[in-house]
C-alpha atoms as a PDB file:
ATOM      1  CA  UNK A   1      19.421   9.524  25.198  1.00  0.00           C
ATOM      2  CA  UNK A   2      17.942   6.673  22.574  1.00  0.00           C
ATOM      3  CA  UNK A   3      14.954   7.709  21.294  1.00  0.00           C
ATOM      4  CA  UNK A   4      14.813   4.711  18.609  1.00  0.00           C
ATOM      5  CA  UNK A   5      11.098   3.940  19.675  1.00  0.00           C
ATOM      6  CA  UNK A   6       9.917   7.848  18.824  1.00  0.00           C
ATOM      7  CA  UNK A   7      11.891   7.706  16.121  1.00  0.00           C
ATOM      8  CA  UNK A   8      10.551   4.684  14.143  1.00  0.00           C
ATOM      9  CA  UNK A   9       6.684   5.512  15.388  1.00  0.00           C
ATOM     10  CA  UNK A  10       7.481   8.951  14.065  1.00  0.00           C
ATOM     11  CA  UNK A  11       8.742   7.598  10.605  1.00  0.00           C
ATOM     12  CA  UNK A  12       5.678   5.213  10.717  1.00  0.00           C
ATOM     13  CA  UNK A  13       3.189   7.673  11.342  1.00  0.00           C
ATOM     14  CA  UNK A  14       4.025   9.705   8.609  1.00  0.00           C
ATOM     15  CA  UNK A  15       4.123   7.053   6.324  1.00  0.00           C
ATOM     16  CA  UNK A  16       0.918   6.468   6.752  1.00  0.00           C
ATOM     17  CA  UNK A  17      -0.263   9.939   7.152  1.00  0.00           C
ATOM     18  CA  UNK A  18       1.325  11.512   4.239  1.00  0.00           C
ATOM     19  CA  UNK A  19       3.006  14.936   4.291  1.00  0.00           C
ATOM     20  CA  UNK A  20      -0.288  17.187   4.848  1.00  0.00           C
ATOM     21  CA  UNK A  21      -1.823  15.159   7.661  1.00  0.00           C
ATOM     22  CA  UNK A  22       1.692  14.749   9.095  1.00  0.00           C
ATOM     23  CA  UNK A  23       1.530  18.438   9.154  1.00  0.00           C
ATOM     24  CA  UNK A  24      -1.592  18.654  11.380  1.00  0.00           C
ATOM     25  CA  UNK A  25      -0.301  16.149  13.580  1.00  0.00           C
ATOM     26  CA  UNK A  26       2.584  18.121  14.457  1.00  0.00           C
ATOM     27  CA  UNK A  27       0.218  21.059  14.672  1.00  0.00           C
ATOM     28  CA  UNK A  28      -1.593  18.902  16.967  1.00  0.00           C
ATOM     29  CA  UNK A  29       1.186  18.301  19.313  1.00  0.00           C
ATOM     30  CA  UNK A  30       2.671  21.967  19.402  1.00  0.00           C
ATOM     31  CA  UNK A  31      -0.883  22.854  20.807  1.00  0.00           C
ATOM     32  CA  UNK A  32      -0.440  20.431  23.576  1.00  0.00           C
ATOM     33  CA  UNK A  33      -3.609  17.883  22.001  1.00  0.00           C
ATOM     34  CA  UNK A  34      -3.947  14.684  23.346  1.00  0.00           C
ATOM     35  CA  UNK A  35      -4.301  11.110  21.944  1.00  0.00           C
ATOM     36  CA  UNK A  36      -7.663  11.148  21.725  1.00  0.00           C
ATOM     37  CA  UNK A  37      -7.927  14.717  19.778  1.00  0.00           C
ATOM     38  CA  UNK A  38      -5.121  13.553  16.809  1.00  0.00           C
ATOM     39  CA  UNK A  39      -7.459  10.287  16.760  1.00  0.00           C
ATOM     40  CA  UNK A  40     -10.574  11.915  16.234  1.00  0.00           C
ATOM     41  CA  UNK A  41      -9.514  14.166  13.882  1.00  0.00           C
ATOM     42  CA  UNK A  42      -6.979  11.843  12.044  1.00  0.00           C
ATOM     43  CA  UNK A  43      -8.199   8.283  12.423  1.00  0.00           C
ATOM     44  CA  UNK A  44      -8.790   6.358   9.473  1.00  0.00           C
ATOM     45  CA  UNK A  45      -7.921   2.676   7.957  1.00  0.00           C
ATOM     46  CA  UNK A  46      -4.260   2.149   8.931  1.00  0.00           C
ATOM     47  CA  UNK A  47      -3.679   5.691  10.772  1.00  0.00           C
ATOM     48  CA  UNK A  48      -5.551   5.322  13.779  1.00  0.00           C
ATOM     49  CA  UNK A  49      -2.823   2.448  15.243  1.00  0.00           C
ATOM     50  CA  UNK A  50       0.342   4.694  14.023  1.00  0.00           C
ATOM     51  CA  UNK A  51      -0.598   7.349  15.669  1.00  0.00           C
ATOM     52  CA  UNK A  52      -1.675   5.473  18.510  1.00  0.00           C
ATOM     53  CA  UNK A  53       2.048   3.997  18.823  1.00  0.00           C
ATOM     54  CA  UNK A  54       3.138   7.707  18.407  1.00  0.00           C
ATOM     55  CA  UNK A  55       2.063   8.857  21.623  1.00  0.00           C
ATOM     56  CA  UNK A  56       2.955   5.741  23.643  1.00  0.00           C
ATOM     57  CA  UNK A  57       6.607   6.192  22.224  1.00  0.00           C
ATOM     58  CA  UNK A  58       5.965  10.011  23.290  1.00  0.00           C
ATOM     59  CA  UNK A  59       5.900   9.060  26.788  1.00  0.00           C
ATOM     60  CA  UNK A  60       8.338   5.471  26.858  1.00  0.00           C
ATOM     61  CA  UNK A  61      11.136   8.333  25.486  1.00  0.00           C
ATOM     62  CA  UNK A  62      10.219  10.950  27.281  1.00  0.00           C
ATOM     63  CA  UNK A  63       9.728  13.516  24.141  1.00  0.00           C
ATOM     64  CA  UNK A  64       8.476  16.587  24.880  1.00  0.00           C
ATOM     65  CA  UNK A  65       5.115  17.289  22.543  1.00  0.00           C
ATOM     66  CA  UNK A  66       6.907  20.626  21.115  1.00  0.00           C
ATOM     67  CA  UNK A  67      10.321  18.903  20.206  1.00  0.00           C
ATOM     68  CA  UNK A  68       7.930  15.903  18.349  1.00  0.00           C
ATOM     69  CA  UNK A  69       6.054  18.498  16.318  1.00  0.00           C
ATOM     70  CA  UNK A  70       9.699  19.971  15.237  1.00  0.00           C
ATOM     71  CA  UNK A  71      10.905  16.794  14.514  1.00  0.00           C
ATOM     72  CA  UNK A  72       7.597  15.973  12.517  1.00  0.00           C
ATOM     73  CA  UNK A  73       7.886  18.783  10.519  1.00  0.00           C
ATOM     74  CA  UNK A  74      11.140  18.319   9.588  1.00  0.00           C
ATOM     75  CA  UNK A  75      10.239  14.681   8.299  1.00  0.00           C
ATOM     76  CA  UNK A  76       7.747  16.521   6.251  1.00  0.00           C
ATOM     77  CA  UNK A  77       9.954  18.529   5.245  1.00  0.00           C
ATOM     78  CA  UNK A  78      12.260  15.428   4.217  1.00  0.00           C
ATOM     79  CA  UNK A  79       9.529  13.454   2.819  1.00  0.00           C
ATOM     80  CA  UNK A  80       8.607  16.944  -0.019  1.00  0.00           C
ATOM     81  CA  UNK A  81      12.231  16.630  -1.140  1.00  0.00           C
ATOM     82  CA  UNK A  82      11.867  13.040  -1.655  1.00  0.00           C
ATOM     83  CA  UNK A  83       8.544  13.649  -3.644  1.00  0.00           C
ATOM     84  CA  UNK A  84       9.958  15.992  -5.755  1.00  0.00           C
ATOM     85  CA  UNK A  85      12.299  13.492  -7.231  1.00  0.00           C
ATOM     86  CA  UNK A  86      10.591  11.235  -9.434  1.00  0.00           C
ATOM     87  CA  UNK A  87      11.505   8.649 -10.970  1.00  0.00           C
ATOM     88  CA  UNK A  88       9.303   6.843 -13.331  1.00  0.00           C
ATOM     89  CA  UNK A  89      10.455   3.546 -15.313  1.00  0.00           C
ATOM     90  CA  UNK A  90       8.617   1.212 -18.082  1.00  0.00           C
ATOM     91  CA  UNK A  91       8.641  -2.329 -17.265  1.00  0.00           C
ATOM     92  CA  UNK A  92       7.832  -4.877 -20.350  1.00  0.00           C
ATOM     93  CA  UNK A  93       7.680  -8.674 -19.757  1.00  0.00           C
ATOM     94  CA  UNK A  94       8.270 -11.045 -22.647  1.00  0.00           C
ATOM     95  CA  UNK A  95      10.215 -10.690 -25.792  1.00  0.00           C
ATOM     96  CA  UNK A  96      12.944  -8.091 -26.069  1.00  0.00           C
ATOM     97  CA  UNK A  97      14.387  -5.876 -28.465  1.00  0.00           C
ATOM     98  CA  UNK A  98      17.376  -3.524 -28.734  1.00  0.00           C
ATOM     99  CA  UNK A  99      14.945  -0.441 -27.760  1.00  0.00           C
ATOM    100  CA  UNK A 100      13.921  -1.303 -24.586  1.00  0.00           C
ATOM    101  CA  UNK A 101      15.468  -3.570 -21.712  1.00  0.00           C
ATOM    102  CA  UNK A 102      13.270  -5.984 -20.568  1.00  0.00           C
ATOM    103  CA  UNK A 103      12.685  -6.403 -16.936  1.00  0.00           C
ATOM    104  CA  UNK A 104      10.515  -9.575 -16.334  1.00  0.00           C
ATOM    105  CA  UNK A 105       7.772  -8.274 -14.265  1.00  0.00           C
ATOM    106  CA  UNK A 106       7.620 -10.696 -11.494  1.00  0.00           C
ATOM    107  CA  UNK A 107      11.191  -9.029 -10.432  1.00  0.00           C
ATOM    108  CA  UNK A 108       9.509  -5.693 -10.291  1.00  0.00           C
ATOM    109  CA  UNK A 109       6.527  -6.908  -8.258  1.00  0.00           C
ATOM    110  CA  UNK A 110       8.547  -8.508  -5.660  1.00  0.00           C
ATOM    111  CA  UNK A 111      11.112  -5.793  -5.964  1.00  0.00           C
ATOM    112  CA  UNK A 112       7.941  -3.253  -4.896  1.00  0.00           C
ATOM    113  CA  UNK A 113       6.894  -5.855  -2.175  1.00  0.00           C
ATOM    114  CA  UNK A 114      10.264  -6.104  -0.456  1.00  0.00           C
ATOM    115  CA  UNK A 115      10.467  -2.438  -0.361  1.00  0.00           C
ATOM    116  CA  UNK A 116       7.780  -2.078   1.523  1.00  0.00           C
ATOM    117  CA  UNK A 117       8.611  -1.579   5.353  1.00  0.00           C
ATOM    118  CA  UNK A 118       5.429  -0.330   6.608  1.00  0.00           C
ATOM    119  CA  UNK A 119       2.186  -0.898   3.801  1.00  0.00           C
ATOM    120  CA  UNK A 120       1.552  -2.275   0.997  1.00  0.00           C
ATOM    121  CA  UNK A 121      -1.358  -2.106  -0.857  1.00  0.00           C
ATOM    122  CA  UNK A 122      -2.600  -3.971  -4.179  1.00  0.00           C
ATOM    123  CA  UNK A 123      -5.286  -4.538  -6.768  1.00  0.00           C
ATOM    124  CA  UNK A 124      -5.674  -7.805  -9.614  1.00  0.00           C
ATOM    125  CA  UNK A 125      -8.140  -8.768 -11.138  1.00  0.00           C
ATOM    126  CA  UNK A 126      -6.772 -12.734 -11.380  1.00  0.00           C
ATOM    127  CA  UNK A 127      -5.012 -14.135  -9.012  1.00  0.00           C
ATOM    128  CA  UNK A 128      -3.208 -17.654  -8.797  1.00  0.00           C
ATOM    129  CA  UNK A 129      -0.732 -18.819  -6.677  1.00  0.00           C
ATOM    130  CA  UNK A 130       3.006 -17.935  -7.426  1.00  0.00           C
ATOM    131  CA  UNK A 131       5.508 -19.067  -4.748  1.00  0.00           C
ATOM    132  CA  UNK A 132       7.974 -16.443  -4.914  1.00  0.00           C
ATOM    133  CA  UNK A 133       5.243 -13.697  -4.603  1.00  0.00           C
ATOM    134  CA  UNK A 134       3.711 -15.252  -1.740  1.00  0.00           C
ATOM    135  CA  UNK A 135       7.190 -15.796  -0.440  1.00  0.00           C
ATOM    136  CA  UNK A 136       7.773 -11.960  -0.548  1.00  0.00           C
ATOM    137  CA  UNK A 137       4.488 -11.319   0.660  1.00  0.00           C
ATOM    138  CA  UNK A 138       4.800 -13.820   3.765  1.00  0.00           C
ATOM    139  CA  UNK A 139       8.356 -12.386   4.218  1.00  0.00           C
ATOM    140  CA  UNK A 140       6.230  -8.926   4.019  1.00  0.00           C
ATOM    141  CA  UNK A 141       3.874  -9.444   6.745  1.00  0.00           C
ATOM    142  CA  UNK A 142       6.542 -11.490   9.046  1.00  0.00           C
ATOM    143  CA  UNK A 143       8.203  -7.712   9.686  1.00  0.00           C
ATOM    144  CA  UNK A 144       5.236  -6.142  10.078  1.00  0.00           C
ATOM    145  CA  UNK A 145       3.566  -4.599   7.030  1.00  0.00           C
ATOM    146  CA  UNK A 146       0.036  -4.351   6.795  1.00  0.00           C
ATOM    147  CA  UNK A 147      -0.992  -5.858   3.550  1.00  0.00           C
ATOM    148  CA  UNK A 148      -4.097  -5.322   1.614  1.00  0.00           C
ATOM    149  CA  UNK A 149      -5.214  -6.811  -1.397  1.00  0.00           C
ATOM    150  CA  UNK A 150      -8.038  -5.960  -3.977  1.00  0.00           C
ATOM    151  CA  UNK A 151      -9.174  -9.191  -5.880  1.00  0.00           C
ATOM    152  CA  UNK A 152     -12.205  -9.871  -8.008  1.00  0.00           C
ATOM    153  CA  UNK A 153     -14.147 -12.832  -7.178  1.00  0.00           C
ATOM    154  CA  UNK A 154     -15.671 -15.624  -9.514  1.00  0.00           C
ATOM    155  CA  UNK A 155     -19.205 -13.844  -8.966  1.00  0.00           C
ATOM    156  CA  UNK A 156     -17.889 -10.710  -9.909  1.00  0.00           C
ATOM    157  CA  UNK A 157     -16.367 -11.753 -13.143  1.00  0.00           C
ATOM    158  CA  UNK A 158     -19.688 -13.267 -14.584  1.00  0.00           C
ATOM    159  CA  UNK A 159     -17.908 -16.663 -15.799  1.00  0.00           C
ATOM    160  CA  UNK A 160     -15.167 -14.715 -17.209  1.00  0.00           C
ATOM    161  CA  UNK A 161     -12.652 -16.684 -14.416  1.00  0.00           C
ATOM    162  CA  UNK A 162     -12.700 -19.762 -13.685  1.00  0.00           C
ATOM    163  CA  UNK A 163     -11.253 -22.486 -11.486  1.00  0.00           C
ATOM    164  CA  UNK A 164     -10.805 -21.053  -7.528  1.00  0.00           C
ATOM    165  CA  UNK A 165     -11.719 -18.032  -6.573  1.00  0.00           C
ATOM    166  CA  UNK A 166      -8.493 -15.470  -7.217  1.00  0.00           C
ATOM    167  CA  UNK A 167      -8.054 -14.795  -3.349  1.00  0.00           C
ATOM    168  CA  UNK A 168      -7.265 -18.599  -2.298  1.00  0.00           C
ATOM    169  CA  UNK A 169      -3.974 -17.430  -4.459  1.00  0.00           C
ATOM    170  CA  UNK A 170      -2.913 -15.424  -1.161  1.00  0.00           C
ATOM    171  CA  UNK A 171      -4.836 -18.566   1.763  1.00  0.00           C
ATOM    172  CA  UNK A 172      -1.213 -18.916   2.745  1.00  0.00           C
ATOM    173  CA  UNK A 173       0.262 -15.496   3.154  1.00  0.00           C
ATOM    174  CA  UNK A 174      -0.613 -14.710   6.929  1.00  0.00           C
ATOM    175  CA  UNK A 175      -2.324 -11.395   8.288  1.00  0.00           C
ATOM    176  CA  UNK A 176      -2.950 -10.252   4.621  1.00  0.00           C
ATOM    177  CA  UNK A 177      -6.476  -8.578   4.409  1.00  0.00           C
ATOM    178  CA  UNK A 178      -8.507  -9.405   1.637  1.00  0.00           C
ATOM    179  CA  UNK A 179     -10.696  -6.777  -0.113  1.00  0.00           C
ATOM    180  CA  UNK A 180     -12.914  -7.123  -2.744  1.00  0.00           C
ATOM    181  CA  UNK A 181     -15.725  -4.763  -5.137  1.00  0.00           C
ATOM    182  CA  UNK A 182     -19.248  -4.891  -3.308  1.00  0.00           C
ATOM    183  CA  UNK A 183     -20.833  -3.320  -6.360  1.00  0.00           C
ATOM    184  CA  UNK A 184     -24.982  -3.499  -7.001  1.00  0.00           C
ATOM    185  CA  UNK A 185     -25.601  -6.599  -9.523  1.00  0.00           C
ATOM    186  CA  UNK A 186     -28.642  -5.167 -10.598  1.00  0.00           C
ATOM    187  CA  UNK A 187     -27.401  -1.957 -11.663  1.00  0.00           C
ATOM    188  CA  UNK A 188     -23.131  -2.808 -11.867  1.00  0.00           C
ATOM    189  CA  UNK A 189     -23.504  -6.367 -13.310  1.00  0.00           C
ATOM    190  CA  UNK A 190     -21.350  -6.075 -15.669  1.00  0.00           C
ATOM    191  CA  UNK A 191     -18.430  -4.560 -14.316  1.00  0.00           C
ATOM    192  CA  UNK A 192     -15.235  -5.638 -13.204  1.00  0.00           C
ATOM    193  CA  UNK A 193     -12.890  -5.085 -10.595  1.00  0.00           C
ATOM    194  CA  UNK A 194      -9.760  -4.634 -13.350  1.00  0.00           C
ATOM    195  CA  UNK A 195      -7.038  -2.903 -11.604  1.00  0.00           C
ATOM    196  CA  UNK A 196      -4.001  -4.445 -11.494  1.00  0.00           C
ATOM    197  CA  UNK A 197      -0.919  -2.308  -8.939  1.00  0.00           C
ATOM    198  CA  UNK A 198       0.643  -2.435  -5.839  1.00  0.00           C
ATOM    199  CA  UNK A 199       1.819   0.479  -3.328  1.00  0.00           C
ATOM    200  CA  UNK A 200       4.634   0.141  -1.269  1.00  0.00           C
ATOM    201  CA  UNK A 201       4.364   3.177   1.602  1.00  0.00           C
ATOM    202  CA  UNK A 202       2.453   5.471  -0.328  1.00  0.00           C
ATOM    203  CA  UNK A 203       6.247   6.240  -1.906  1.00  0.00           C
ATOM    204  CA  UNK A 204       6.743   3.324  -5.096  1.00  0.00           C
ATOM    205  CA  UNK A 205       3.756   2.671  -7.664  1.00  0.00           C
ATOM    206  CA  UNK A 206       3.950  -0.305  -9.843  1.00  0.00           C
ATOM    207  CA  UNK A 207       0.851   0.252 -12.205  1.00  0.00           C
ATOM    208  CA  UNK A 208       0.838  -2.180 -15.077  1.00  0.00           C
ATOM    209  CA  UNK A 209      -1.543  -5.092 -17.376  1.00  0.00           C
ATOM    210  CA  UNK A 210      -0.298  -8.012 -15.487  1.00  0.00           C
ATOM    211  CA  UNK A 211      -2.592 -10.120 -13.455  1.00  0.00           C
ATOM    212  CA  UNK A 212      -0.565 -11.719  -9.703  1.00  0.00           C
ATOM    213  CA  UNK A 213      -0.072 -14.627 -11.802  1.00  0.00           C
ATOM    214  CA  UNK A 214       3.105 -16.598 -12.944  1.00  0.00           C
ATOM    215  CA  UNK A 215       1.945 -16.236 -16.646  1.00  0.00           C
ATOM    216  CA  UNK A 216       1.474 -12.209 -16.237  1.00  0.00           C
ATOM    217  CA  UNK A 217       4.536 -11.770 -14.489  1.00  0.00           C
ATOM    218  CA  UNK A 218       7.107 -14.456 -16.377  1.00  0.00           C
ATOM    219  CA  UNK A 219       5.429 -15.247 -19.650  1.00  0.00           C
ATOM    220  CA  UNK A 220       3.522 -13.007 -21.041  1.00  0.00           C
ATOM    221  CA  UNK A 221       3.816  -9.632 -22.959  1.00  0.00           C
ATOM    222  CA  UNK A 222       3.251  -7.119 -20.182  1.00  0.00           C
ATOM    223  CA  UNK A 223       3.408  -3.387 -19.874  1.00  0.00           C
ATOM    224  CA  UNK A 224       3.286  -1.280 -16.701  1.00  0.00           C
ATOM    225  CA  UNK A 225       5.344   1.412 -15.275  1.00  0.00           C
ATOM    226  CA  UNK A 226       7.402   1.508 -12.205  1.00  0.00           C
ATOM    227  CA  UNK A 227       6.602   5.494 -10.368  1.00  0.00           C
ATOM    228  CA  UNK A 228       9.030   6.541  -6.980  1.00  0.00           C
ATOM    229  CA  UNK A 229       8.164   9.063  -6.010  1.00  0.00           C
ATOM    230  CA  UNK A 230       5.499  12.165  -6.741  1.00  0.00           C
ATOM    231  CA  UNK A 231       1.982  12.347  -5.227  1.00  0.00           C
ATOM    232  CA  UNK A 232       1.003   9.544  -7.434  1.00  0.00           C
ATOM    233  CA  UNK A 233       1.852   6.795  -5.241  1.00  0.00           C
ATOM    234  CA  UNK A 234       0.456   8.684  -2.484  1.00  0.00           C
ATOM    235  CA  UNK A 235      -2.891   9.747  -4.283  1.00  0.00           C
ATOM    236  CA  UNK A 236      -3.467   5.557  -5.487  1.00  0.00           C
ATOM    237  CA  UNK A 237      -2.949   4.968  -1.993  1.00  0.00           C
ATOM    238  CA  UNK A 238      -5.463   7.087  -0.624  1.00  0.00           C
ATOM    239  CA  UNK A 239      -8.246   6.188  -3.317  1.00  0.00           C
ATOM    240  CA  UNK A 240      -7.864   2.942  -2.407  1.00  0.00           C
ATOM    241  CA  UNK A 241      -8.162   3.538   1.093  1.00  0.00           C
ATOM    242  CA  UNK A 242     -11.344   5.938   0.322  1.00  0.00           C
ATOM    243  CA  UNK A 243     -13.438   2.487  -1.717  1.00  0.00           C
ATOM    244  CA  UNK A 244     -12.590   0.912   1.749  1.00  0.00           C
ATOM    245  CA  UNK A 245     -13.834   3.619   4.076  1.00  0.00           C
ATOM    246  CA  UNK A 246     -16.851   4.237   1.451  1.00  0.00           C
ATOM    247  CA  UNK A 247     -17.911   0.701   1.758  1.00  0.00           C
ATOM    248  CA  UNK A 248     -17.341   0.558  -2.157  1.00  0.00           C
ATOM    249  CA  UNK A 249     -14.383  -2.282  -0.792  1.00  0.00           C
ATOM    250  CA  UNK A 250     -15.475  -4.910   1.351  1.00  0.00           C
ATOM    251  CA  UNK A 251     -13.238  -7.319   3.599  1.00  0.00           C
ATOM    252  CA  UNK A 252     -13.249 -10.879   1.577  1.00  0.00           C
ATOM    253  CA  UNK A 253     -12.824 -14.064   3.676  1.00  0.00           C
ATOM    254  CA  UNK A 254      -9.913 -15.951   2.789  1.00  0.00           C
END
């Protein structure tokens, strides 16, 4: 019997999950809990809908709740032996020498985008518009990852950007949500929203200098590194998803 529907919720659900709350999911379902239970005691940004899509596939295939925990468990167990292989790379734009390769790091970024099957999450302080990123990200969101992106705004920089605000960079990538640093002027004036990274399924970090601009990501002399694998894609996932739930990120109208 095809059970394609279970299958890909299943592999979606933990994706967004993570191995530990994947874990008490599966615990979940062993003890016969409903829908409404996992969402209570799972449901945050981008979980509540997985696991929501988990239970209808549940019934469509006709799963029973004790084979899905099994099968849960074993992704977990998949998903540890995955983590425990990391692989972390440099990545320099600009000039390059007989030490290190260069990869430009506009091929990275996109290469992190169109990995990406699920999520993807990312942070810039500038932003302008780049055609083959918002190709990948378009591309991105037309097979159905949720896309969130961190910008500063012209406010929040103090006069240190100019031109448009950063976020009109992504006006023409559809469905992407727009976040952006609600901090107190009064007491965080002079702060900045400088993160620059993007997450693709909680599984590959890109964490670098470079702005989602063509100069950053073709031109300039960049550093970052490139991380599959290991809890840190997972962990900058989750902090970013903890500034959202805190308030500390705010939704940003494109």
């Amino acid at each position: 019997m095809s059970r394609r529907r279970f299958e890909a919720a299943a592999e979606t659900a933990a994706a967004a999950l993570g191995p530990s709350r994947t874990k008490d999911l599966a615990g979940l379902l062993a003890s016969g809990r409903g829908r409404e239970r996992a969402l209570t005691e799972l449901s945050t940004p981008g979980v509540r809908e997985a696991v929501e899509r988990l239970y209808e596939a549940l019934t469509v295939d006709r799963v029973p709740r004790e084979e899905a925990a099994a099968y849960l468990r074993g992704y977990v167990a998949a998903m540890i032996g995955a983590r425990d292989s990391v692989q972390v790379r440099t990545v320099w734009s600009g000039p390059s020498t007989s030490a290190v390769p260069v990869r430009a790091t506009a091929q990275v970024l996109i290469e992190v985008i169109n990995k990406a099957r699920h999520e993807l999450l990312a942070m810039t302080y500038a932003a302008r518009p780049y055609p083959a990123l918002t190709q990948a990200l378009t591309d991105a969101t037309a097979r159905g990852v949720v896309v969130h992106i961190v910008v500063e705004t012209l406010a929040g920089a103090g006069g240190l950007l100019s031109g448009r605000e950063p976020a009109v960079a992504f006006a023409e990538v559809p469905g992407a949500h727009l976040w952006h640093w609600a901090r107190d002027p009064a007491s965080q004036g002079r702060s900045r929203q400088h993160a620059k990274l993007a997450v693709a399924d909680r599984r590959v970090l890109f964490l670098g200098s470079a702005n989602l601009t063509e100069s950053a990501a073709r031109r300039n002399i960049e550093a970052g590194v490139l991380i599959q694998g290991g809890d840190a894609p997972q962990r900058a996932a989750e902090h970013m998803v903890s500034l959202q739930q805190r308030g500390v990120l705010r939704p940003l109208t494109k």
